[in-house]
C-alpha atoms as a PDB file:
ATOM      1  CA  UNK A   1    -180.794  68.166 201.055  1.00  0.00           C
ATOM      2  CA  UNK A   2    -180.912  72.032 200.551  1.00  0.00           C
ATOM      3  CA  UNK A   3    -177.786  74.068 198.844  1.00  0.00           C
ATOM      4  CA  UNK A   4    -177.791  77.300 200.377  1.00  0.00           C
ATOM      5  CA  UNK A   5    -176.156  79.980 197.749  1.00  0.00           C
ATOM      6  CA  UNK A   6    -175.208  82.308 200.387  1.00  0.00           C
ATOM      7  CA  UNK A   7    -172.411  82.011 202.953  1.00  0.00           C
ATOM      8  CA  UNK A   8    -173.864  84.335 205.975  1.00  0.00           C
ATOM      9  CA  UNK A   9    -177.287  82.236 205.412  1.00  0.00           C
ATOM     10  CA  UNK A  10    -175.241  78.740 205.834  1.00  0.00           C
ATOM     11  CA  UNK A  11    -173.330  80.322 208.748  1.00  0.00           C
ATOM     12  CA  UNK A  12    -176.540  81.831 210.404  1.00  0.00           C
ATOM     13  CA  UNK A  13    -179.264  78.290 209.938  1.00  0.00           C
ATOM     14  CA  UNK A  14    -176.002  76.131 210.379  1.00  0.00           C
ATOM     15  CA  UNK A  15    -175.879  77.504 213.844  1.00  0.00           C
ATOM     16  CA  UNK A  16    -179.144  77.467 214.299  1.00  0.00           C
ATOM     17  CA  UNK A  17    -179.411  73.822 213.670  1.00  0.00           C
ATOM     18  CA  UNK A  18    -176.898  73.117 216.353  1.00  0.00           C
ATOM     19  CA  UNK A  19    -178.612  74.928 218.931  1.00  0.00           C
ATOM     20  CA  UNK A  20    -181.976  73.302 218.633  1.00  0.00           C
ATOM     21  CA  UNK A  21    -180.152  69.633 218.829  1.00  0.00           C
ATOM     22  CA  UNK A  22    -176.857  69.566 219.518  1.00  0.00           C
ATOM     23  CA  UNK A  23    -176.579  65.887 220.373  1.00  0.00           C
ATOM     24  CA  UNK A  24    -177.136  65.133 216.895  1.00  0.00           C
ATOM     25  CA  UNK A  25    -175.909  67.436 214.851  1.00  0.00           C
ATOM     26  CA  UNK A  26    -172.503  66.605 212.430  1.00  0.00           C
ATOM     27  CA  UNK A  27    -170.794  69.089 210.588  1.00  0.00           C
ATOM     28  CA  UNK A  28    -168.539  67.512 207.547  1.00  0.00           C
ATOM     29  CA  UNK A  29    -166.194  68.825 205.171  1.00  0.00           C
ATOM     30  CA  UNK A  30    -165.519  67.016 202.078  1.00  0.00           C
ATOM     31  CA  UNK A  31    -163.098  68.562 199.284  1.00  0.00           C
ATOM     32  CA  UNK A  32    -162.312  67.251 195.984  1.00  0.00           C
ATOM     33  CA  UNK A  33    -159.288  68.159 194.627  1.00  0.00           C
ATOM     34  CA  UNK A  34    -159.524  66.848 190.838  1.00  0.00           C
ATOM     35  CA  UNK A  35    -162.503  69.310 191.429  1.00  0.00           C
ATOM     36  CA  UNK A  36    -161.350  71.976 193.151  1.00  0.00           C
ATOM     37  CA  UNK A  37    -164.456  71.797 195.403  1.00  0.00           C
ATOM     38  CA  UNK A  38    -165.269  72.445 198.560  1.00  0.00           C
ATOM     39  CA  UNK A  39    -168.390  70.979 199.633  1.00  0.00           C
ATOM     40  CA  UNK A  40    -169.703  72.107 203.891  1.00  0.00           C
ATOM     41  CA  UNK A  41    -172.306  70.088 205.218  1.00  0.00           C
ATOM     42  CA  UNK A  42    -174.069  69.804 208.555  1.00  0.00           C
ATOM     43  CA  UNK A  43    -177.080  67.635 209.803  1.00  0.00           C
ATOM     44  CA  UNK A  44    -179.129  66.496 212.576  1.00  0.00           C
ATOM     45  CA  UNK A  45    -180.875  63.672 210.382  1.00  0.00           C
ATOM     46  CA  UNK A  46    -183.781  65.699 209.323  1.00  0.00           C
ATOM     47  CA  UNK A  47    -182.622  68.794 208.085  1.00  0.00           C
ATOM     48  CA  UNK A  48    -179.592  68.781 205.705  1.00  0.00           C
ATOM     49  CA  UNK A  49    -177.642  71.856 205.085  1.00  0.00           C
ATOM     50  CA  UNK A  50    -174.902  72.379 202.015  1.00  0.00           C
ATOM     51  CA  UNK A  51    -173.042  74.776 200.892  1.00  0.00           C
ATOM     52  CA  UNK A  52    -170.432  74.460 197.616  1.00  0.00           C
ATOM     53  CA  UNK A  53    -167.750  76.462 196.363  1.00  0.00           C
ATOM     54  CA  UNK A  54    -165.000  76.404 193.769  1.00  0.00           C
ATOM     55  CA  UNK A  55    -163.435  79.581 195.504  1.00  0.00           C
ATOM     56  CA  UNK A  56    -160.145  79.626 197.475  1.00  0.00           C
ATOM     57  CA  UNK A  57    -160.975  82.746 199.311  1.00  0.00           C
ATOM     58  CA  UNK A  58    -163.895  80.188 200.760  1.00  0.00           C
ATOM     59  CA  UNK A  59    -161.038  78.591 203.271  1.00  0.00           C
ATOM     60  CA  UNK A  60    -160.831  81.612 205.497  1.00  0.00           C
ATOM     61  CA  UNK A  61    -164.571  81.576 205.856  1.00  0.00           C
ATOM     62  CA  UNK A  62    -164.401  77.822 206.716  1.00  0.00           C
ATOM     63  CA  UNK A  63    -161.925  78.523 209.076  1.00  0.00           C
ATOM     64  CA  UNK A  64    -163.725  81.014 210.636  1.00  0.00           C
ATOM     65  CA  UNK A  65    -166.730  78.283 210.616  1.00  0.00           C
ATOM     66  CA  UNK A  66    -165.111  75.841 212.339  1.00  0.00           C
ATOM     67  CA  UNK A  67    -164.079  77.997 215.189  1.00  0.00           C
ATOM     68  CA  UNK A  68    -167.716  78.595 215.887  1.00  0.00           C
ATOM     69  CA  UNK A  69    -168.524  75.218 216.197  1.00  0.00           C
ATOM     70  CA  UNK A  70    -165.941  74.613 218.208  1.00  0.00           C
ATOM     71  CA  UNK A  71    -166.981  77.099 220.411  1.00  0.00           C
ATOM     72  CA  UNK A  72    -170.125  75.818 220.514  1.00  0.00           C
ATOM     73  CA  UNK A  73    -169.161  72.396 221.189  1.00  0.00           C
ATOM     74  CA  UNK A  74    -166.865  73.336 223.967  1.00  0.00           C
ATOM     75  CA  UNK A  75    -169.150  76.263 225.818  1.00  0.00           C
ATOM     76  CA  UNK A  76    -172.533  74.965 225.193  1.00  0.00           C
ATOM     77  CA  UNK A  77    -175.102  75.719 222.649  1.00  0.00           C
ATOM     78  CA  UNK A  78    -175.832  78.981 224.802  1.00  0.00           C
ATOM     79  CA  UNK A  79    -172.261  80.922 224.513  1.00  0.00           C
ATOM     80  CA  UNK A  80    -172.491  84.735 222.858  1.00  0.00           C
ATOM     81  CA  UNK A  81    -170.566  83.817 219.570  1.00  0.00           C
ATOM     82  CA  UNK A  82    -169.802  87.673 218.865  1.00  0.00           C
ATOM     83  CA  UNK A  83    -166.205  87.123 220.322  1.00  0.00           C
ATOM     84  CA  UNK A  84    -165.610  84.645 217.698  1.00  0.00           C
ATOM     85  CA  UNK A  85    -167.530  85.944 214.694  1.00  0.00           C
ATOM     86  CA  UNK A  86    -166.103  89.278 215.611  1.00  0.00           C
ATOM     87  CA  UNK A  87    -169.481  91.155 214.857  1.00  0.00           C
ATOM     88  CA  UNK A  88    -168.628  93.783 217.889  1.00  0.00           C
ATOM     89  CA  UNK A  89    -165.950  96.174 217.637  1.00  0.00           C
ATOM     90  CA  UNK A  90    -162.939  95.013 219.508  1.00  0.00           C
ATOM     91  CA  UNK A  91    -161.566  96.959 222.452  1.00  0.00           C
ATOM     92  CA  UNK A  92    -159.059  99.337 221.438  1.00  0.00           C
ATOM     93  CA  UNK A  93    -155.536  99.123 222.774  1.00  0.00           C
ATOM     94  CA  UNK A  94    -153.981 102.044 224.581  1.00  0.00           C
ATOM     95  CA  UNK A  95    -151.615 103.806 222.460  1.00  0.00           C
ATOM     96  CA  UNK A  96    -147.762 102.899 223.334  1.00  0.00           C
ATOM     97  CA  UNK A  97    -145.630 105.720 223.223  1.00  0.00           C
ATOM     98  CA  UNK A  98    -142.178 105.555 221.539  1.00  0.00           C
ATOM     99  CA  UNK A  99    -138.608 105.770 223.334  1.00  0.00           C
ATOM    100  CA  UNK A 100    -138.850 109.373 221.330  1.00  0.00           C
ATOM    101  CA  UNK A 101    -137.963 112.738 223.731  1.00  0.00           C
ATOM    102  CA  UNK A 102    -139.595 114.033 226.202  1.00  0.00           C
ATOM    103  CA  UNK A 103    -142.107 117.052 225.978  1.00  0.00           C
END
């Protein structure tokens, strides 16, 4: 069982764990709330992966978490996961113009 301290190094071997066996790989979430922690953990039965926190901010990032892995589950272990981890910029939207007067 390994704690990982950082968040974008549990994201980034959490993923990486899925892809090399996705058959067996379980991601759980386990909160205690005498506690007020949050502990992530996924496995594939030989490697164990943890990360805890006592930080509500922390939600948003599991959030964020669990749409990758359900994108992963759904797509296959091969999808681009920059759509969902929004890494690239996003397309920008054309610029509406008002109901102002005419030039």
């Amino acid at each position: 069982m390994v704690y990982i301290d950082t968040w974008d190094e549990f994201v980034d071997r959490s993923v990486q764990l899925f892809r090399a066996d996705p058959e067996s790989t379980r991601y759980v979430m386990k909160y205690r709330h005498c506690d007020g922690k949050l502990v992530l953990k996924v496995t594939d039965n030989k490697e164990c992966l943890k990360f805890k926190t006592d930080q509500a901010q922390e939600a948003k990032k599991m959030e964020k978490l669990n749409n990758i892995f359900f994108t992963l589950m759904a797509r296959g272990p091969d999808v681009d996961l920059s759509e969902v981890t929004g890494k690239e910029q996003m397309e920008t939207q054309p610029v509406k113009k008002g109901r102002g007067r005419k030039q």
